[in-house]
C-alpha atoms as a PDB file:
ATOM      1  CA  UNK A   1      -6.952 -13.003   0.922  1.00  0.00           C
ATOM      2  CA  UNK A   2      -7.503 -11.656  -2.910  1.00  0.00           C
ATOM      3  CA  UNK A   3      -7.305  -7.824  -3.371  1.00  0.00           C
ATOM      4  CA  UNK A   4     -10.546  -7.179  -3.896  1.00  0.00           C
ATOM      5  CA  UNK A   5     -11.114  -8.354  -0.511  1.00  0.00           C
ATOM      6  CA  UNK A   6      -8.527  -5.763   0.652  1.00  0.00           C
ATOM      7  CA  UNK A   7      -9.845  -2.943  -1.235  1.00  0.00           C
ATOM      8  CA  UNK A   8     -13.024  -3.697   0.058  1.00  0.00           C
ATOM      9  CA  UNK A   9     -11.517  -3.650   4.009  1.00  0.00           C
ATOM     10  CA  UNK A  10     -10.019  -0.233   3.378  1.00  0.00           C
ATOM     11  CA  UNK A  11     -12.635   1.778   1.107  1.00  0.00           C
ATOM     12  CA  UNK A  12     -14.436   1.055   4.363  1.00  0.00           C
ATOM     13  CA  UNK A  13     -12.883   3.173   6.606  1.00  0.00           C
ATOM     14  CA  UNK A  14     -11.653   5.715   3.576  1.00  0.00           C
ATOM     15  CA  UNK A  15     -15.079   5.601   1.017  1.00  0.00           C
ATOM     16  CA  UNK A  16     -14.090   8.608  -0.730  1.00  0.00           C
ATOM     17  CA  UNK A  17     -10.400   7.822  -1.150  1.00  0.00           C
ATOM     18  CA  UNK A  18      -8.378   6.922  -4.213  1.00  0.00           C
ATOM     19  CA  UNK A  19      -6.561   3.865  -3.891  1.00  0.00           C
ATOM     20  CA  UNK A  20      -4.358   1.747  -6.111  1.00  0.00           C
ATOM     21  CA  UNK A  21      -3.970  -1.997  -4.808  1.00  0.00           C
ATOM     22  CA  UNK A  22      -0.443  -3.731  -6.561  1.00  0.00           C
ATOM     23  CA  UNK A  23       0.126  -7.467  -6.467  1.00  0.00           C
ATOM     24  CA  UNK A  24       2.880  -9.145  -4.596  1.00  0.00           C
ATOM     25  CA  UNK A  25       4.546  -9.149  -8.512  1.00  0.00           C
ATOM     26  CA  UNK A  26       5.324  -5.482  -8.780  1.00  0.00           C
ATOM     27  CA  UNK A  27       7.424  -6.029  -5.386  1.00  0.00           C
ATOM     28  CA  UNK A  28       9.295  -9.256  -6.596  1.00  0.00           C
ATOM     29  CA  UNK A  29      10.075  -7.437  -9.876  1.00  0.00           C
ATOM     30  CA  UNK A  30      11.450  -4.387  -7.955  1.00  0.00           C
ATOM     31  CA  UNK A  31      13.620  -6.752  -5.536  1.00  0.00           C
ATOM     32  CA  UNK A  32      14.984  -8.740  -8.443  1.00  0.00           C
ATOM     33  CA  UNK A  33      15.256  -6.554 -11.417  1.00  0.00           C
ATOM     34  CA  UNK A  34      15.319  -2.771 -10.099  1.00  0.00           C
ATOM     35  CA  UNK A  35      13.316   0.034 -10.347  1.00  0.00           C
ATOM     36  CA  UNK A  36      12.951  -0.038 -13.913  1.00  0.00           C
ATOM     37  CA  UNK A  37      11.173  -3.248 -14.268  1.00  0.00           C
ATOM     38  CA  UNK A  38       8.475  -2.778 -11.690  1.00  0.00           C
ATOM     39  CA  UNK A  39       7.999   0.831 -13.096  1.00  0.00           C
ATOM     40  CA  UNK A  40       6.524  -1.438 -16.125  1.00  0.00           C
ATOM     41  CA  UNK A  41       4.145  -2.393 -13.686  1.00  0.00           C
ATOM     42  CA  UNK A  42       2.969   1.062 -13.221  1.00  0.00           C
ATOM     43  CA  UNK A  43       2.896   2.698 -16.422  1.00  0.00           C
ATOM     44  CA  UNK A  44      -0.563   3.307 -17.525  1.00  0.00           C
ATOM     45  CA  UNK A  45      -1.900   3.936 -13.415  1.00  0.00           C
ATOM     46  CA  UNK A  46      -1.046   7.468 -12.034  1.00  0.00           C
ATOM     47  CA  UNK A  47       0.046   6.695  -8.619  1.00  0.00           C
ATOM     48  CA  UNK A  48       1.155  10.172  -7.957  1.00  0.00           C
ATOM     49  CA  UNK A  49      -2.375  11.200  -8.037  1.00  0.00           C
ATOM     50  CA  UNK A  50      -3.943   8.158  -5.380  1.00  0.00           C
ATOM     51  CA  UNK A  51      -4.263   8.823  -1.717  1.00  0.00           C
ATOM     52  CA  UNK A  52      -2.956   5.574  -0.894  1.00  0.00           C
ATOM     53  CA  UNK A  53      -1.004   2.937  -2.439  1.00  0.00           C
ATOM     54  CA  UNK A  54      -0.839  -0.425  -1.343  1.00  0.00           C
ATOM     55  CA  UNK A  55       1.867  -3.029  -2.223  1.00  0.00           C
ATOM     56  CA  UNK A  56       1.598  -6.435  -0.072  1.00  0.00           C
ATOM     57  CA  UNK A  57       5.246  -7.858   0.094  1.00  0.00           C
ATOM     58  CA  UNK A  58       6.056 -11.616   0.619  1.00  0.00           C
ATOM     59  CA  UNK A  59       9.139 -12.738   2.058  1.00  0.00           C
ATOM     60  CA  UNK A  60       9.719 -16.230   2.314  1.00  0.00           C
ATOM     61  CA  UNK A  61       7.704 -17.389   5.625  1.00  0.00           C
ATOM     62  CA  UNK A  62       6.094 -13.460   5.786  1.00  0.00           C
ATOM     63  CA  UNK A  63       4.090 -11.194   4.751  1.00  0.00           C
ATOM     64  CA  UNK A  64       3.992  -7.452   5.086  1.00  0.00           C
ATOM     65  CA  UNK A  65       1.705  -5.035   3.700  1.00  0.00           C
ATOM     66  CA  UNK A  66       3.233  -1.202   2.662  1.00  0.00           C
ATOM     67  CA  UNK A  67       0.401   1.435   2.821  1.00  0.00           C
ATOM     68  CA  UNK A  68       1.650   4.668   1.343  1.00  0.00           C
ATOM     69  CA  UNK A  69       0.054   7.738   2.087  1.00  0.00           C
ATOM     70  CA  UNK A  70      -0.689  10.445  -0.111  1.00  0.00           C
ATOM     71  CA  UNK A  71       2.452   9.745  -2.559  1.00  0.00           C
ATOM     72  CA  UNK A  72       1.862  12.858  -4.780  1.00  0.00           C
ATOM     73  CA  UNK A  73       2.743  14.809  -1.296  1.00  0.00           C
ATOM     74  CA  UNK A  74       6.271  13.882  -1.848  1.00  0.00           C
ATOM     75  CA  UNK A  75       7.229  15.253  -5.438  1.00  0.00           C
ATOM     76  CA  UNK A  76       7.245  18.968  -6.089  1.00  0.00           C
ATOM     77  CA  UNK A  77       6.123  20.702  -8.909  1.00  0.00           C
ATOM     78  CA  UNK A  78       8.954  20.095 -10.510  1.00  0.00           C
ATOM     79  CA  UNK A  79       9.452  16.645 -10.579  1.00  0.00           C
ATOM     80  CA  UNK A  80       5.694  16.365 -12.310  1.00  0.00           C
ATOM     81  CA  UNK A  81       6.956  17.676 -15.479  1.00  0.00           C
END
């Protein structure tokens, strides 16, 4: 299934929402190298501002598919400067 299939699926049932679709890469990178190399992955998108994030996750013989809601809710005001 390609993303834009997926973004498609979900702008249906949320039309006015912001979303930001990763690739199964950004995950990989984060499981093999750390935090710091998939945070290359997000460095021009502001995910802290998107009403959902999506980041599909293969391992081995499965697939999962992590839908984050709202992830802006979970900084302060603080932790944006």
């Amino acid at each position: 299934m390609t993303f834009s299939i997926w973004y498609d699926r979900f702008m249906l049932l949320a039309p006015t929402s912001k979303v930001q679709i990763f690739s199964t890469f950004m995950f990989s990178q984060y499981l093999e190298y750390g935090f710091e190399r998939a945070a290359r992955c997000t460095q021009s998108m502001r995910i802290w501002e998107m009403d959902y994030v999506i980041v599909p996750v293969h391992d081995v013989n499965h697939w999962l598919v992590l839908v984050i809601a709202n992830p802006g809710g979970v900084l302060t005001s603080e932790d944006h400067s």
